[in-house]
PDB file of N, CA and C in Angstrom:
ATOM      1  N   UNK A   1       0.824  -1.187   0.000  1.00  0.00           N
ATOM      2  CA  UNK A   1       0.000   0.000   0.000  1.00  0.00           C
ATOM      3  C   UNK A   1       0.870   1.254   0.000  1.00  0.00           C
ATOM      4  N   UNK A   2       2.006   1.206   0.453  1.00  0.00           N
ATOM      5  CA  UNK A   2       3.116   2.776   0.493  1.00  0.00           C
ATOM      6  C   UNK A   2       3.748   2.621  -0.474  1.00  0.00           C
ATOM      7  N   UNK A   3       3.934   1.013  -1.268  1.00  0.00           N
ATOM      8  CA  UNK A   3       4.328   0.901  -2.642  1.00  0.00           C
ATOM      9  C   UNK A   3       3.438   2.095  -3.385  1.00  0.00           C
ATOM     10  N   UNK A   4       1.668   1.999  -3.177  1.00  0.00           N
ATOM     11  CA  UNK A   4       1.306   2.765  -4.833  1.00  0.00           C
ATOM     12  C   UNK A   4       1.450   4.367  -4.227  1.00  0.00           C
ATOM     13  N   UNK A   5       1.582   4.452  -2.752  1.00  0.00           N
ATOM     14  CA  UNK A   5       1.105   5.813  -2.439  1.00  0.00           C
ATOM     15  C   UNK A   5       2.439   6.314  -2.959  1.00  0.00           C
ATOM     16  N   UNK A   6       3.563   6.137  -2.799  1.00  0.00           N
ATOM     17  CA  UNK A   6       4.763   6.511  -3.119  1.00  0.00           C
ATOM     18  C   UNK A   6       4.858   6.471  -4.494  1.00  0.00           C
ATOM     19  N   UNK A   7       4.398   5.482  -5.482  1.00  0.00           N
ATOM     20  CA  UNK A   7       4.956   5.692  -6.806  1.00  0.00           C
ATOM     21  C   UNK A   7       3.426   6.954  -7.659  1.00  0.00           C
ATOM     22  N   UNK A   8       2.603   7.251  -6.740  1.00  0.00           N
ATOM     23  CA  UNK A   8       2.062   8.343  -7.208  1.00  0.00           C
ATOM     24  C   UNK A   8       2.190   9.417  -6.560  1.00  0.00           C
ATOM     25  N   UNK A   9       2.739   9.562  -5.309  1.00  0.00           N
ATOM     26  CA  UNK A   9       3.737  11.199  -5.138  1.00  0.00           C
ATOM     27  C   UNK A   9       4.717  10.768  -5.984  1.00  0.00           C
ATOM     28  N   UNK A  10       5.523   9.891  -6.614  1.00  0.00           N
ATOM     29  CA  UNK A  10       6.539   9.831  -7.450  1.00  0.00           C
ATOM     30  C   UNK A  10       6.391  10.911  -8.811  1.00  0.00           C
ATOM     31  N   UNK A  11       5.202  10.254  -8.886  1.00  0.00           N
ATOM     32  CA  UNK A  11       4.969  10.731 -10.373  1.00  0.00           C
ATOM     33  C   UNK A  11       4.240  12.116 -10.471  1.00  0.00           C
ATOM     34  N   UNK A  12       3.424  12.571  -9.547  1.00  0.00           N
ATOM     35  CA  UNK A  12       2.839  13.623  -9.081  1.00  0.00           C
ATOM     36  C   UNK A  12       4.293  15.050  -8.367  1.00  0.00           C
ATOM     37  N   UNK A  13       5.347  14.547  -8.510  1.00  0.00           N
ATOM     38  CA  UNK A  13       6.360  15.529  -7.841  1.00  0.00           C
ATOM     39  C   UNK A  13       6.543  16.489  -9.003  1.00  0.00           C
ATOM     40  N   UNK A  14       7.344  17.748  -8.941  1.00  0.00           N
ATOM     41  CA  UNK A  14       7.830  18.764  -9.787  1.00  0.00           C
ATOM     42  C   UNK A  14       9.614  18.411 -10.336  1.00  0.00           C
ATOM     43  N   UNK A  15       9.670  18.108  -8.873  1.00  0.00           N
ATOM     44  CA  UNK A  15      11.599  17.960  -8.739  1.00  0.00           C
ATOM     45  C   UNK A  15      11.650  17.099  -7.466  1.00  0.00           C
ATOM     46  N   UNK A  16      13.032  16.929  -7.682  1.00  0.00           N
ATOM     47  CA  UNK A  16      13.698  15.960  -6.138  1.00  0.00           C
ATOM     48  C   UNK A  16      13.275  16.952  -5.056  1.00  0.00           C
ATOM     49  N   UNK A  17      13.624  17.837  -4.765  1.00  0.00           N
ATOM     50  CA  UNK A  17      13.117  18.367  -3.435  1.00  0.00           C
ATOM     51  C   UNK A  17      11.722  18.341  -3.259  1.00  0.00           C
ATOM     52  N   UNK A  18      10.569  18.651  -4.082  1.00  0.00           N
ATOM     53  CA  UNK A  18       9.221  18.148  -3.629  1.00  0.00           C
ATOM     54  C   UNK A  18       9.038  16.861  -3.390  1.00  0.00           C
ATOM     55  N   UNK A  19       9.363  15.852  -4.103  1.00  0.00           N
ATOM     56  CA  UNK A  19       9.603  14.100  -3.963  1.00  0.00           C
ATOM     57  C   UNK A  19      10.056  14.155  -2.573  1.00  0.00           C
ATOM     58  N   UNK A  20      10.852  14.698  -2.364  1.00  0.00           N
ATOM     59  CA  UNK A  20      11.664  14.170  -0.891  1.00  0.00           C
ATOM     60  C   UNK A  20      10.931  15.108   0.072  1.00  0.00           C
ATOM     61  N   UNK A  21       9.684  15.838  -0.009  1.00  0.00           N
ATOM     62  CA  UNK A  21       9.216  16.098   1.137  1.00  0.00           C
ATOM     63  C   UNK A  21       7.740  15.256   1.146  1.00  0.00           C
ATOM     64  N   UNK A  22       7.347  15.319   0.182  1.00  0.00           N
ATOM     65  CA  UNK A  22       5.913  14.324  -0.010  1.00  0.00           C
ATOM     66  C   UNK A  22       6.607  13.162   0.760  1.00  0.00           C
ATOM     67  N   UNK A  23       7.991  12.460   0.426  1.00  0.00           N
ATOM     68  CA  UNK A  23       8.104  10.998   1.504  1.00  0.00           C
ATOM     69  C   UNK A  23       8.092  11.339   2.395  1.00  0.00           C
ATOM     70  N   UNK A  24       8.386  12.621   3.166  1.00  0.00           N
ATOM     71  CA  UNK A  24       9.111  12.655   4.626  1.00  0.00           C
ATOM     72  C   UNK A  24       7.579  12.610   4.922  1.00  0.00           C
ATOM     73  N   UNK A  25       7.032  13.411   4.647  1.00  0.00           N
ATOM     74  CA  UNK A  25       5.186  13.633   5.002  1.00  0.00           C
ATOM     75  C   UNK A  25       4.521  11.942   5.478  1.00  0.00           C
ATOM     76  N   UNK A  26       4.523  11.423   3.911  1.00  0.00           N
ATOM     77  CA  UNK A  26       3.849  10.163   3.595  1.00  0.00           C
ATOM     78  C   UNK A  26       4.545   9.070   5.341  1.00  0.00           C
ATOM     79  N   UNK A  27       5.843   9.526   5.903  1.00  0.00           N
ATOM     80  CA  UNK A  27       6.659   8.616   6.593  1.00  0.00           C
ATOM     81  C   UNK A  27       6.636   9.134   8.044  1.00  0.00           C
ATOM     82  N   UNK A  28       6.321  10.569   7.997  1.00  0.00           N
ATOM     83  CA  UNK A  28       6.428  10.977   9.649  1.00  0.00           C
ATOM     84  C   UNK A  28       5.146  10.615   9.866  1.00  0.00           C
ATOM     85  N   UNK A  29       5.395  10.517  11.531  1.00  0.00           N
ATOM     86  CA  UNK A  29       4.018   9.949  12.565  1.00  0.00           C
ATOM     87  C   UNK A  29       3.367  10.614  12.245  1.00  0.00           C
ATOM     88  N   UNK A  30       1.403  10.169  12.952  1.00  0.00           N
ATOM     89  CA  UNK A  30       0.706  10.993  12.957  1.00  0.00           C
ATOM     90  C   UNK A  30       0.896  11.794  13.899  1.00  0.00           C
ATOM     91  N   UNK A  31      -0.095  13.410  13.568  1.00  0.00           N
ATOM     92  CA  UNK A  31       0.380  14.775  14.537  1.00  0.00           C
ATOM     93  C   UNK A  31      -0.346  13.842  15.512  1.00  0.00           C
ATOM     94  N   UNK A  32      -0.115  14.442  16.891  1.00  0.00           N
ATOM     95  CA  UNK A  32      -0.418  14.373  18.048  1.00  0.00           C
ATOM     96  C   UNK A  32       0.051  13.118  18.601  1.00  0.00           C
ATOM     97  N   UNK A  33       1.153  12.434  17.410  1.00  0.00           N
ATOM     98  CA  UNK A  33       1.146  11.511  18.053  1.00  0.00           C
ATOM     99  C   UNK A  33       2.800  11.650  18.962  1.00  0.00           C
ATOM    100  N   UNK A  34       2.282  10.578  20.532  1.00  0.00           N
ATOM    101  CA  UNK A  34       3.478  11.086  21.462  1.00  0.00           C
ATOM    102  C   UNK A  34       3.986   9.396  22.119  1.00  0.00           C
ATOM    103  N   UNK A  35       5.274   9.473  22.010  1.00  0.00           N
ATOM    104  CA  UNK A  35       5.380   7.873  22.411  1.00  0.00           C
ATOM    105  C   UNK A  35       5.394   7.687  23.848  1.00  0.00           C
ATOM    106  N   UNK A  36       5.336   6.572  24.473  1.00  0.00           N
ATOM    107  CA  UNK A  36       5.026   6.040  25.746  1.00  0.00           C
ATOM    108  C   UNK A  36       6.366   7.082  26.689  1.00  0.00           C
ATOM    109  N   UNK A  37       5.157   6.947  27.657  1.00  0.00           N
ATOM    110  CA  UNK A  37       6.869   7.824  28.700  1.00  0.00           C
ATOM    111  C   UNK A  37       7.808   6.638  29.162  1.00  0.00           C
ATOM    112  N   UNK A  38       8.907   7.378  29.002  1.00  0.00           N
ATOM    113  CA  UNK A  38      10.185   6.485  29.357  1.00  0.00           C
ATOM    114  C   UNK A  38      10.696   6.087  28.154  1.00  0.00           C
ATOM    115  N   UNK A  39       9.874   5.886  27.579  1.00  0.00           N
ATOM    116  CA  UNK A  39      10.815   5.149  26.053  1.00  0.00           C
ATOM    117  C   UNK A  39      11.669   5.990  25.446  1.00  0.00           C
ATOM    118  N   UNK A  40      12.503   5.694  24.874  1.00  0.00           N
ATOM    119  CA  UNK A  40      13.498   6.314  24.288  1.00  0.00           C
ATOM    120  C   UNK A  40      14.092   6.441  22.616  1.00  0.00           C
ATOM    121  N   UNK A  41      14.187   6.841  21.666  1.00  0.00           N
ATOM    122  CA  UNK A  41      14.616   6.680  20.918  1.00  0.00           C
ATOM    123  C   UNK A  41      15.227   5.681  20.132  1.00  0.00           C
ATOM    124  N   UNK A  42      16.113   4.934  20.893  1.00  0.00           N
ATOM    125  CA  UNK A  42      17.026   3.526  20.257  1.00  0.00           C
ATOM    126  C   UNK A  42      16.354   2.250  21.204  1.00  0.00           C
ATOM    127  N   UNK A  43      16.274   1.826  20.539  1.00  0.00           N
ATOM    128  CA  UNK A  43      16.412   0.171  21.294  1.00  0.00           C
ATOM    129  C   UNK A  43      17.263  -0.093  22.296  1.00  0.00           C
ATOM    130  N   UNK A  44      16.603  -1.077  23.132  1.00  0.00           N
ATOM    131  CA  UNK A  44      17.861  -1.479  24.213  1.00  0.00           C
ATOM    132  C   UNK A  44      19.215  -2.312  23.142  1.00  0.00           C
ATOM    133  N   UNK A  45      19.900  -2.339  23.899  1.00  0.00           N
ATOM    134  CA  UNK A  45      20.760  -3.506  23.166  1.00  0.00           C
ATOM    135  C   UNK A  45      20.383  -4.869  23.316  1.00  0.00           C
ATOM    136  N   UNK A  46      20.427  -5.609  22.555  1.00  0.00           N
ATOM    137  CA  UNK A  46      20.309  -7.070  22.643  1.00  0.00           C
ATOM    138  C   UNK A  46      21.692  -7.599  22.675  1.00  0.00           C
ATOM    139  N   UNK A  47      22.820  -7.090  23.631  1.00  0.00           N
ATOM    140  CA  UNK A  47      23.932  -8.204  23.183  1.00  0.00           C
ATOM    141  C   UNK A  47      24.144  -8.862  24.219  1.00  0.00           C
ATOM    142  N   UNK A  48      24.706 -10.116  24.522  1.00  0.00           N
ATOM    143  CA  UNK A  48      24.935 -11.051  25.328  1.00  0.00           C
ATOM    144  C   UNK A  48      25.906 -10.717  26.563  1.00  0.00           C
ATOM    145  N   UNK A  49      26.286 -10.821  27.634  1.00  0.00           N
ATOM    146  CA  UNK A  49      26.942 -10.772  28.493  1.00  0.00           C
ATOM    147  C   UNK A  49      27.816 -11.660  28.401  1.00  0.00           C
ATOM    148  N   UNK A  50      29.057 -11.649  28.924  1.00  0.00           N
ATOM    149  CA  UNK A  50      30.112 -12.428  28.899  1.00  0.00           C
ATOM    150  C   UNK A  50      29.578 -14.148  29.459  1.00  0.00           C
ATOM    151  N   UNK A  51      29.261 -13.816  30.802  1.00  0.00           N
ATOM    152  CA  UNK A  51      28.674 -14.830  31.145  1.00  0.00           C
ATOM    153  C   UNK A  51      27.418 -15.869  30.508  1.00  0.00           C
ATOM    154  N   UNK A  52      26.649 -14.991  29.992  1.00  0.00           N
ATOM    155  CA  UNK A  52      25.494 -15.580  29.052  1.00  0.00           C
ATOM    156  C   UNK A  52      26.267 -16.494  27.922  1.00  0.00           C
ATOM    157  N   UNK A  53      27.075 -15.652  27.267  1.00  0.00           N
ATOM    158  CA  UNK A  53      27.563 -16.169  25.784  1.00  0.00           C
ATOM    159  C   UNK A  53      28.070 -17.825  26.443  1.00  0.00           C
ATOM    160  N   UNK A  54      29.123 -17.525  27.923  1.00  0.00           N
ATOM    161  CA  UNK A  54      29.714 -19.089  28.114  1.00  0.00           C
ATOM    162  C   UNK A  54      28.957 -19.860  28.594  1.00  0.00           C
ATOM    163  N   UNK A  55      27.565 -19.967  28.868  1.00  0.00           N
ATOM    164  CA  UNK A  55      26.438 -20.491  29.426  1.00  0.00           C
ATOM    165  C   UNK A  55      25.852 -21.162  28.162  1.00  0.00           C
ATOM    166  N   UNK A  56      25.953 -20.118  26.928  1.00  0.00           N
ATOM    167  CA  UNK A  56      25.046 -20.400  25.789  1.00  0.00           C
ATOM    168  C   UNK A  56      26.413 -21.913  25.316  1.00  0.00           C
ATOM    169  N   UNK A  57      27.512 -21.498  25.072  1.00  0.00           N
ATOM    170  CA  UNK A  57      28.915 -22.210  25.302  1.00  0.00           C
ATOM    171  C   UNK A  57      28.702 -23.609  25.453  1.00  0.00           C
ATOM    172  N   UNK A  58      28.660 -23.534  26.411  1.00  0.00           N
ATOM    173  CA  UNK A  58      28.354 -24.884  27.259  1.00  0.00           C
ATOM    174  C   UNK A  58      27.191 -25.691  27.293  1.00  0.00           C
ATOM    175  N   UNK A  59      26.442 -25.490  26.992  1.00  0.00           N
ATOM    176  CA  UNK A  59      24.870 -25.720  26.650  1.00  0.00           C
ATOM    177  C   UNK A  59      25.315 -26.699  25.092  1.00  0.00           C
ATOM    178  N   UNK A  60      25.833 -25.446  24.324  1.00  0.00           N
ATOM    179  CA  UNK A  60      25.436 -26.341  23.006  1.00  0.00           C
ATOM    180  C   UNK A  60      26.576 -27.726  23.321  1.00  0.00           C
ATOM    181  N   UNK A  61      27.329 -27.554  23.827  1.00  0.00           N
ATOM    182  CA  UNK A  61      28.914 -28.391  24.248  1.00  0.00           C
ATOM    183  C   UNK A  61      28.123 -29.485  24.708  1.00  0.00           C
ATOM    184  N   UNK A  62      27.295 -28.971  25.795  1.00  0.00           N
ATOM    185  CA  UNK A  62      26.516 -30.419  26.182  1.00  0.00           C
ATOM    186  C   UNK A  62      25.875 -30.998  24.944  1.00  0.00           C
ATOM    187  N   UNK A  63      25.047 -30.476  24.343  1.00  0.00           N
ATOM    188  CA  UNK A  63      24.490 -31.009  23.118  1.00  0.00           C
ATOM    189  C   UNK A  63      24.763 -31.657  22.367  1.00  0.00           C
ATOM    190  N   UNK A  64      25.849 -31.138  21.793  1.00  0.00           N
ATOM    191  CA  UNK A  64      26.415 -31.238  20.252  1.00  0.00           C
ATOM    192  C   UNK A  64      27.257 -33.040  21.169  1.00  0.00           C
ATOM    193  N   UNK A  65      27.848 -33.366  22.178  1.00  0.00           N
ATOM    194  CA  UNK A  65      28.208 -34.652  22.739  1.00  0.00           C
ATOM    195  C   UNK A  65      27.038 -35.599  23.241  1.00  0.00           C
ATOM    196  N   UNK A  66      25.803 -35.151  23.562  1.00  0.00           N
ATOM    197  CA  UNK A  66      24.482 -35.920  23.400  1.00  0.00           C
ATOM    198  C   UNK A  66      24.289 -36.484  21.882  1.00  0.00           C
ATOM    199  N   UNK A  67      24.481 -35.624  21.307  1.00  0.00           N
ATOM    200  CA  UNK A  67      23.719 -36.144  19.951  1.00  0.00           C
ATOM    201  C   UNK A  67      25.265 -37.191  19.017  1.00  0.00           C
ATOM    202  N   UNK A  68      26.122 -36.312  19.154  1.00  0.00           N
ATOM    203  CA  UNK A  68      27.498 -37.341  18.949  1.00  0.00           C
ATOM    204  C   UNK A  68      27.586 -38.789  19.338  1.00  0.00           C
ATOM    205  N   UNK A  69      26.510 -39.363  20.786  1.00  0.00           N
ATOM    206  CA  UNK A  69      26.787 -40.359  21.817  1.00  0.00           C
ATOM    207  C   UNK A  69      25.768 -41.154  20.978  1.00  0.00           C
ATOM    208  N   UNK A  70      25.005 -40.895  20.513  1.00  0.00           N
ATOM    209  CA  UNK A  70      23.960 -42.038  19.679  1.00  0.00           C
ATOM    210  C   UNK A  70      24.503 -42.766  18.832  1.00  0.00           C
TER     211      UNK A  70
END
């Protein structure tokens, strides 16, 4: 659906600078709209802790010698 809306501001533009504000339009939130309190801009990180990763480590270690033992 932002496929056809976009390829008819495409074709409906004058120049690149009208094109590139019809997307920003077509792409920013709606007005009034306000995000949850506390939230923030970026994502948390999803990366592993040292300890997690050698937990995850060892886990498959057990595994991968379960399934080897058959």
């Amino acid at each position: 659906m932002l496929n056809a809306a976009e390829a008819q501001l495409d074709a409906g533009a004058k120049d690149d600078s009208e094109r590139a504000r019809k997307r920003a339009e077509l792409y920013a939130p709606p007005k009034g709209y306000r995000p949850p309190a506390g939230a923030s801009g970026r994502p948390r990180s999803a990366a592993m802790g040292r300890n997690d990763a050698q937990a995850l480590m060892a886990a498959m270690a057990r595994e991968d010698a379960r399934l080897m033992s058959r």
